[in-house]
PDB file of N, CA and C in Angstrom:
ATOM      1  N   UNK A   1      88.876  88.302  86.458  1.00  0.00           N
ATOM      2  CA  UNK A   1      89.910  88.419  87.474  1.00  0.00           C
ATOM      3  C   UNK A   1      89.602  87.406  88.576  1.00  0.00           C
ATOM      4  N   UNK A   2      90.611  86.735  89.102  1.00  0.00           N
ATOM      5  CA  UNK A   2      90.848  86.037  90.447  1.00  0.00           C
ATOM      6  C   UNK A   2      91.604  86.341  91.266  1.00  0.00           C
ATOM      7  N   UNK A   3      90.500  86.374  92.642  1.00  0.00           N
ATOM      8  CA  UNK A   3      91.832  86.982  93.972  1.00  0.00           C
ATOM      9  C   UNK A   3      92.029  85.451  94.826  1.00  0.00           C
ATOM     10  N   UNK A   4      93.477  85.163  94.908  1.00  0.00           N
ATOM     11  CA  UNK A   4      93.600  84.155  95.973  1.00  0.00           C
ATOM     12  C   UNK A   4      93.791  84.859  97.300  1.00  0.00           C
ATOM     13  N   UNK A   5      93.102  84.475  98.495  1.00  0.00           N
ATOM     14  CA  UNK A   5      93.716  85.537  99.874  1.00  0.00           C
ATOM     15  C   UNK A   5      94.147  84.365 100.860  1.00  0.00           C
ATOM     16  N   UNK A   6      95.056  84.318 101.124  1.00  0.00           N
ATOM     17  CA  UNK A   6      95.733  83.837 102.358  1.00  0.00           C
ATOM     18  C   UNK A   6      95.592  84.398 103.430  1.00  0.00           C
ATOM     19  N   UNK A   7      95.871  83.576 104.856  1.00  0.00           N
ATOM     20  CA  UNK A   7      95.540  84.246 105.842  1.00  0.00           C
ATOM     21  C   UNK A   7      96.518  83.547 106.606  1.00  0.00           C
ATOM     22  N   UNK A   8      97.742  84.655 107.875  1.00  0.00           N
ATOM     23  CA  UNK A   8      99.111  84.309 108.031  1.00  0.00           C
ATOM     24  C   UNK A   8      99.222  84.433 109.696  1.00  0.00           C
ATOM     25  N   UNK A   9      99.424  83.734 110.514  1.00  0.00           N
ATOM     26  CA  UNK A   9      99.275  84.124 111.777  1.00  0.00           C
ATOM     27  C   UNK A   9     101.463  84.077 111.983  1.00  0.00           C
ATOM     28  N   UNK A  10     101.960  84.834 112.213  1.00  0.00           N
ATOM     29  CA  UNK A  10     103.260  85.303 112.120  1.00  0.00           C
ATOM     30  C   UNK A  10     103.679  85.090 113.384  1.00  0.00           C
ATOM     31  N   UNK A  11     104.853  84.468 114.239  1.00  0.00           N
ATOM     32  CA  UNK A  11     105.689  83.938 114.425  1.00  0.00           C
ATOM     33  C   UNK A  11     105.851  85.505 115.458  1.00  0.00           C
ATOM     34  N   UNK A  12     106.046  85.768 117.008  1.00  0.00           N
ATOM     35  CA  UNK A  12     106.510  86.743 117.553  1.00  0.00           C
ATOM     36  C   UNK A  12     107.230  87.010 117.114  1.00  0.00           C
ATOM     37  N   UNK A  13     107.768  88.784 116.489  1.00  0.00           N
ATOM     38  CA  UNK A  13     109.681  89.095 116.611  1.00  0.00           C
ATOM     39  C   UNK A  13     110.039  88.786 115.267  1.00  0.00           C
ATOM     40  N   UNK A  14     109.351  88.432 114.469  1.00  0.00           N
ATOM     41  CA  UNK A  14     109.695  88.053 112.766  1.00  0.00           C
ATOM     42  C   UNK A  14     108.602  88.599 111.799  1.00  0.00           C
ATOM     43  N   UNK A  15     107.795  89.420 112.198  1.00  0.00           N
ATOM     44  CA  UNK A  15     106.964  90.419 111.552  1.00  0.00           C
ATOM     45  C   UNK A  15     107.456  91.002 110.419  1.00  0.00           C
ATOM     46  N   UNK A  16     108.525  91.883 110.575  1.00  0.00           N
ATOM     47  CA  UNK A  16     109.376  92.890 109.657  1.00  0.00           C
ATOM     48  C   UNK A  16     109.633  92.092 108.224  1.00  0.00           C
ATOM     49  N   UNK A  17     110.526  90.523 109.411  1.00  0.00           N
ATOM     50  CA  UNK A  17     110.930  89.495 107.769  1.00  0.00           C
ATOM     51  C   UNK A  17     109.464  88.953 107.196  1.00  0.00           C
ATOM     52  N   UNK A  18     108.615  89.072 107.674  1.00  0.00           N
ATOM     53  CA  UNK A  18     107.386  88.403 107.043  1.00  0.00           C
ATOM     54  C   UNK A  18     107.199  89.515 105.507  1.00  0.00           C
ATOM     55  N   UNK A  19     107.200  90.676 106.268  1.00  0.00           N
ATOM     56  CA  UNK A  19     106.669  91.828 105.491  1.00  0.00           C
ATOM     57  C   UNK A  19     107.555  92.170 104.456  1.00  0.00           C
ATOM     58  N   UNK A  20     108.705  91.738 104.616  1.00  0.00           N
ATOM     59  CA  UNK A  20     109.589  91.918 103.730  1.00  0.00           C
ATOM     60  C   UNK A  20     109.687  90.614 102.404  1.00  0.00           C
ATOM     61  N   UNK A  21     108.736  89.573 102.509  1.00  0.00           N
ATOM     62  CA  UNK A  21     109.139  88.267 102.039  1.00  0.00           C
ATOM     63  C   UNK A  21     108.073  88.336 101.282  1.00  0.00           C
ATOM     64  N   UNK A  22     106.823  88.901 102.033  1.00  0.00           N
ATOM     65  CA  UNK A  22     105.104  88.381 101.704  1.00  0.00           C
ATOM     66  C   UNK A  22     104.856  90.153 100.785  1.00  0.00           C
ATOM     67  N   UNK A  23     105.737  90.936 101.273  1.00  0.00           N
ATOM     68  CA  UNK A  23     104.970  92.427 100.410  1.00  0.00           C
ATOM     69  C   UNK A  23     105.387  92.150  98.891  1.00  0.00           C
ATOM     70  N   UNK A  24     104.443  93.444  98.415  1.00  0.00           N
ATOM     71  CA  UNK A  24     104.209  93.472  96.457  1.00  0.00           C
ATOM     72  C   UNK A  24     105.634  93.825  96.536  1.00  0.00           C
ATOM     73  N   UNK A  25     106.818  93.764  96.847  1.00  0.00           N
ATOM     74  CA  UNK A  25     108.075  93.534  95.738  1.00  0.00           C
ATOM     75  C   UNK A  25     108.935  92.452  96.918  1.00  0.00           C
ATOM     76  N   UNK A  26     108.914  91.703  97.726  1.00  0.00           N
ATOM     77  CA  UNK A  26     108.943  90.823  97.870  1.00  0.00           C
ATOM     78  C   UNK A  26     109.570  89.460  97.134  1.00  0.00           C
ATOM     79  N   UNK A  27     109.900  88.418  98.008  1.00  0.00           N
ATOM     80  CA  UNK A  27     109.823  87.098  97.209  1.00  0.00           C
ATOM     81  C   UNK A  27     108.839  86.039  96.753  1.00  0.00           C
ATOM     82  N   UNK A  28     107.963  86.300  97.398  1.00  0.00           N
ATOM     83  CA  UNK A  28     106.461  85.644  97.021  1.00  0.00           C
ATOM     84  C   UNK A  28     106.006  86.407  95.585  1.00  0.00           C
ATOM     85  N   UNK A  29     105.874  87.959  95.697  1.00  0.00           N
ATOM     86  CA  UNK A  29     104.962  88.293  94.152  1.00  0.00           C
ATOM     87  C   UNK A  29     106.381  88.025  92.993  1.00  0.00           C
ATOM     88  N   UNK A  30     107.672  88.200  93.578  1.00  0.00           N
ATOM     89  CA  UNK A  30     108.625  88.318  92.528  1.00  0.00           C
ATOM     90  C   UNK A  30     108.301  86.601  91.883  1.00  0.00           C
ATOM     91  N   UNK A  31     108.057  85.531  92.657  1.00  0.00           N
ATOM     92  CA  UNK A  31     107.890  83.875  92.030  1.00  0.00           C
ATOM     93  C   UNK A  31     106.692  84.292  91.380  1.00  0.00           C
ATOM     94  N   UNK A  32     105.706  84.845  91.540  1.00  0.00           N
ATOM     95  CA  UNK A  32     104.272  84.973  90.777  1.00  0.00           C
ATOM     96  C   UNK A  32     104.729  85.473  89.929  1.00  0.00           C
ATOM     97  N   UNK A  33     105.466  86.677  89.791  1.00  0.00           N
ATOM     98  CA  UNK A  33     105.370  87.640  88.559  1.00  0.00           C
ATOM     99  C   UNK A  33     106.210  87.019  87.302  1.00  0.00           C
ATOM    100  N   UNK A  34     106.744  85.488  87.219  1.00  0.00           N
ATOM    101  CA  UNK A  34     107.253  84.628  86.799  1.00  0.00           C
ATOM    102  C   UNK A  34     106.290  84.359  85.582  1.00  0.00           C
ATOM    103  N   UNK A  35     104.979  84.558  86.193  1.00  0.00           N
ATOM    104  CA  UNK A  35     103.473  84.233  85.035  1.00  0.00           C
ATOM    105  C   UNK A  35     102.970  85.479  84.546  1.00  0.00           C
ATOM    106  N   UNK A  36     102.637  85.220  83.234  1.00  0.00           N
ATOM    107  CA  UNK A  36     102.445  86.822  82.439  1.00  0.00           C
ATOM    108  C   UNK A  36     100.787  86.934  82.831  1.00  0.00           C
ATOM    109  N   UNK A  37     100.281  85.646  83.803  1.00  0.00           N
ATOM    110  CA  UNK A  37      98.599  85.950  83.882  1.00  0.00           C
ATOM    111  C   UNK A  37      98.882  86.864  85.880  1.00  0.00           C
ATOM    112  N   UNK A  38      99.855  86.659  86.042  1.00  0.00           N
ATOM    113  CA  UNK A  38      99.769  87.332  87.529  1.00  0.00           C
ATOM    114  C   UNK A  38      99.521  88.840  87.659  1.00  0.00           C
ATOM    115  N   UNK A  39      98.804  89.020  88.824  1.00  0.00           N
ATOM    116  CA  UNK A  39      98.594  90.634  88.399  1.00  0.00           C
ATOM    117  C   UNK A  39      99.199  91.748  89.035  1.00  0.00           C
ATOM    118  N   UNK A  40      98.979  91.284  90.523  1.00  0.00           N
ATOM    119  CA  UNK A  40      99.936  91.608  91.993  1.00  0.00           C
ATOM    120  C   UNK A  40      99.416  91.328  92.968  1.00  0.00           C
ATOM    121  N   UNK A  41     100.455  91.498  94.041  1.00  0.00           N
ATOM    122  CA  UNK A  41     100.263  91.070  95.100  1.00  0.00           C
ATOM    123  C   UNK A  41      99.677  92.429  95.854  1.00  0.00           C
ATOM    124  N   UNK A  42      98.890  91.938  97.088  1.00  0.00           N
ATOM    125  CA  UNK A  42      98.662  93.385  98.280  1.00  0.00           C
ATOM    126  C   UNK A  42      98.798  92.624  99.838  1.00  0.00           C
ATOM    127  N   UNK A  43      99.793  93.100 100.892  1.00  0.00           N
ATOM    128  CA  UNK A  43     100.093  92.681 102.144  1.00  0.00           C
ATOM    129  C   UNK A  43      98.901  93.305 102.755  1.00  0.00           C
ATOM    130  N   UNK A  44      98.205  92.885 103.536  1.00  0.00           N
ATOM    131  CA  UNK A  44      97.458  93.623 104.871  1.00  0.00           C
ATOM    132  C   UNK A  44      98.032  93.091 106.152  1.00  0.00           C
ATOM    133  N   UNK A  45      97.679  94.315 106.989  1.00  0.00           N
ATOM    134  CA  UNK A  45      98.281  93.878 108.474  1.00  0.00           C
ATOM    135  C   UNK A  45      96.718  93.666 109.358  1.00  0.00           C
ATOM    136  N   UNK A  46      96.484  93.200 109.895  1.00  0.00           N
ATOM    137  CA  UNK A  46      95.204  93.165 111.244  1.00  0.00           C
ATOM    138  C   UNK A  46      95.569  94.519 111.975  1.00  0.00           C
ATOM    139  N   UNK A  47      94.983  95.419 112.098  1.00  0.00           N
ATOM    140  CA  UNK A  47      95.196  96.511 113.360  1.00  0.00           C
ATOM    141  C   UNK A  47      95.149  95.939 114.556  1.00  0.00           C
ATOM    142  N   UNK A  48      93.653  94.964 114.788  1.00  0.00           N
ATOM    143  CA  UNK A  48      93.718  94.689 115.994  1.00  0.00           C
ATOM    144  C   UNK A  48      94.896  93.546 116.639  1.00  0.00           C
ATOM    145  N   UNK A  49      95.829  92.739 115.570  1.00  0.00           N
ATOM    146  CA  UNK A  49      96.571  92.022 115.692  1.00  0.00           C
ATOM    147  C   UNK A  49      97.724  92.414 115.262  1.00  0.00           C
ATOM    148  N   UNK A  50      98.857  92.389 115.411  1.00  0.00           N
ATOM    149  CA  UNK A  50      99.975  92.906 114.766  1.00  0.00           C
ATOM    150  C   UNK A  50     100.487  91.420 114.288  1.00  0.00           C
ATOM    151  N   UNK A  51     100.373  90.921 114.924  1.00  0.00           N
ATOM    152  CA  UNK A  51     100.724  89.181 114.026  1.00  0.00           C
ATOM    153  C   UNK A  51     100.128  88.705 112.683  1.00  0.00           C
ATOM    154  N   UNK A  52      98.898  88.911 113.055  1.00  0.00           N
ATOM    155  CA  UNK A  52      97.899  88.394 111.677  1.00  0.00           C
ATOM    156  C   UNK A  52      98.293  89.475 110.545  1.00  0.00           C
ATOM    157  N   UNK A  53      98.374  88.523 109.295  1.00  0.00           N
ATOM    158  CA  UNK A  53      98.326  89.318 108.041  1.00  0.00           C
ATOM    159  C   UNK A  53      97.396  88.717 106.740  1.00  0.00           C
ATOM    160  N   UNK A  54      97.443  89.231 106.114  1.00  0.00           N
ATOM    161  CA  UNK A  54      96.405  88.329 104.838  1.00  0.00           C
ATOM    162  C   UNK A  54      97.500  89.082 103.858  1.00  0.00           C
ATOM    163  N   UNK A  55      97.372  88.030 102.410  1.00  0.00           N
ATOM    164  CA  UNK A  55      98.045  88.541 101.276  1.00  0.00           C
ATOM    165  C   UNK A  55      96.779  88.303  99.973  1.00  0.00           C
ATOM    166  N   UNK A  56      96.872  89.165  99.170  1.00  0.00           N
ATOM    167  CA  UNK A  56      95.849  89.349  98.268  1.00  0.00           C
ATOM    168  C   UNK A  56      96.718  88.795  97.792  1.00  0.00           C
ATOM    169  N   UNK A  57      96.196  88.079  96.310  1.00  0.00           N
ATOM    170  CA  UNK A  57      96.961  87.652  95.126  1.00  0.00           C
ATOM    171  C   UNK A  57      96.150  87.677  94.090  1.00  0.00           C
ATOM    172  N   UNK A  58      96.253  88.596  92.819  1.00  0.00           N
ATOM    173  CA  UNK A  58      95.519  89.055  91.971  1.00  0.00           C
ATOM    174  C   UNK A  58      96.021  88.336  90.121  1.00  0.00           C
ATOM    175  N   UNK A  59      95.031  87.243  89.789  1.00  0.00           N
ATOM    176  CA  UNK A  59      95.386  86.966  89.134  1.00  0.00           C
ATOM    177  C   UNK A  59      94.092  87.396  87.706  1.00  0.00           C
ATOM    178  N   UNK A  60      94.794  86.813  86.678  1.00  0.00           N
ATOM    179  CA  UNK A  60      93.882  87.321  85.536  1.00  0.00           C
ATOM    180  C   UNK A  60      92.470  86.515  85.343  1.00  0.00           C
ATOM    181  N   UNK A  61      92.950  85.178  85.768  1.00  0.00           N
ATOM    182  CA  UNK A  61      91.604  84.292  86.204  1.00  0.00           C
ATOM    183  C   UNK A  61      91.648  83.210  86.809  1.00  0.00           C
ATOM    184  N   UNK A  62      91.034  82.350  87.681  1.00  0.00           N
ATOM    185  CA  UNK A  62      90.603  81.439  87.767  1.00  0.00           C
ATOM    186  C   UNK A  62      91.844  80.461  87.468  1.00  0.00           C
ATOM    187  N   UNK A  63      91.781  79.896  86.353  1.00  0.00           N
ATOM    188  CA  UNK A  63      92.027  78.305  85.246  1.00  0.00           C
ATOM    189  C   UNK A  63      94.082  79.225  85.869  1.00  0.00           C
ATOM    190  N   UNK A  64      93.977  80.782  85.483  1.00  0.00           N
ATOM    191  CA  UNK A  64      95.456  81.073  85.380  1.00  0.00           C
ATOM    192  C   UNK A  64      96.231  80.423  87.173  1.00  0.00           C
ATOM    193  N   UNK A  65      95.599  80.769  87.614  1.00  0.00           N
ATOM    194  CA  UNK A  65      95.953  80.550  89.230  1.00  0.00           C
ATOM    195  C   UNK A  65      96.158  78.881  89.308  1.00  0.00           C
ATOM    196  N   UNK A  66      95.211  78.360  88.639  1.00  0.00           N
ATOM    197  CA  UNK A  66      95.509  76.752  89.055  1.00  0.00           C
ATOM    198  C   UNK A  66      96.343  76.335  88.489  1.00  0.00           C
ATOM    199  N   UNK A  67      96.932  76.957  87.278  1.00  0.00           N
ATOM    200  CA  UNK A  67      97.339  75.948  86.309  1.00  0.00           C
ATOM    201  C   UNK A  67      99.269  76.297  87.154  1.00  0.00           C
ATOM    202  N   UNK A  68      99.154  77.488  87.611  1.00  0.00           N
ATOM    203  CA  UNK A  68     100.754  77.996  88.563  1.00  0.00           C
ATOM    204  C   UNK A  68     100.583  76.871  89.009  1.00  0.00           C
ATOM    205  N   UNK A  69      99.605  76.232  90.123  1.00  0.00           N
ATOM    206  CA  UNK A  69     100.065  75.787  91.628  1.00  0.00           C
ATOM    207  C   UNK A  69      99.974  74.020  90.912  1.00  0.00           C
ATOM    208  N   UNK A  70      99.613  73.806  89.244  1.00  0.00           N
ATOM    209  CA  UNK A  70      99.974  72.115  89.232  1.00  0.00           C
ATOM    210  C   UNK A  70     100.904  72.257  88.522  1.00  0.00           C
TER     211      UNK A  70
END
């Protein structure tokens, strides 16, 4: 297994659309789930930040993740 994690510093007042774009049914995991090696996505929020978010991205391996992004 491979996790890609991003890390999202969000835009005042556009939180909701972030969460709605970046969460597991979303438009981000719906383009991943395009690949039969994708596994899912997971949104986190920062408590201490309400801006900051990270997105897990759970793939089957390694070679599967690179070969999406060439």
């Amino acid at each position: 297994m491979f996790l890609a994690l991003w890390e999202f510093e969000v835009k005042s007042g556009c939180e909701q659309r972030f969460q709605s774009v970046y969460g597991a049914e979303g438009e981000w995991a719906r383009l991943f789930r395009t690949d039969p090696n994708f596994l899912e996505t997971r949104l986190l929020r920062d408590p201490a930040q309400d801006n900051k978010f990270v997105t897990l991205d759970f793939w089957e391996s390694r070679s599967a993740y690179e070969s999406l992004r060439n």
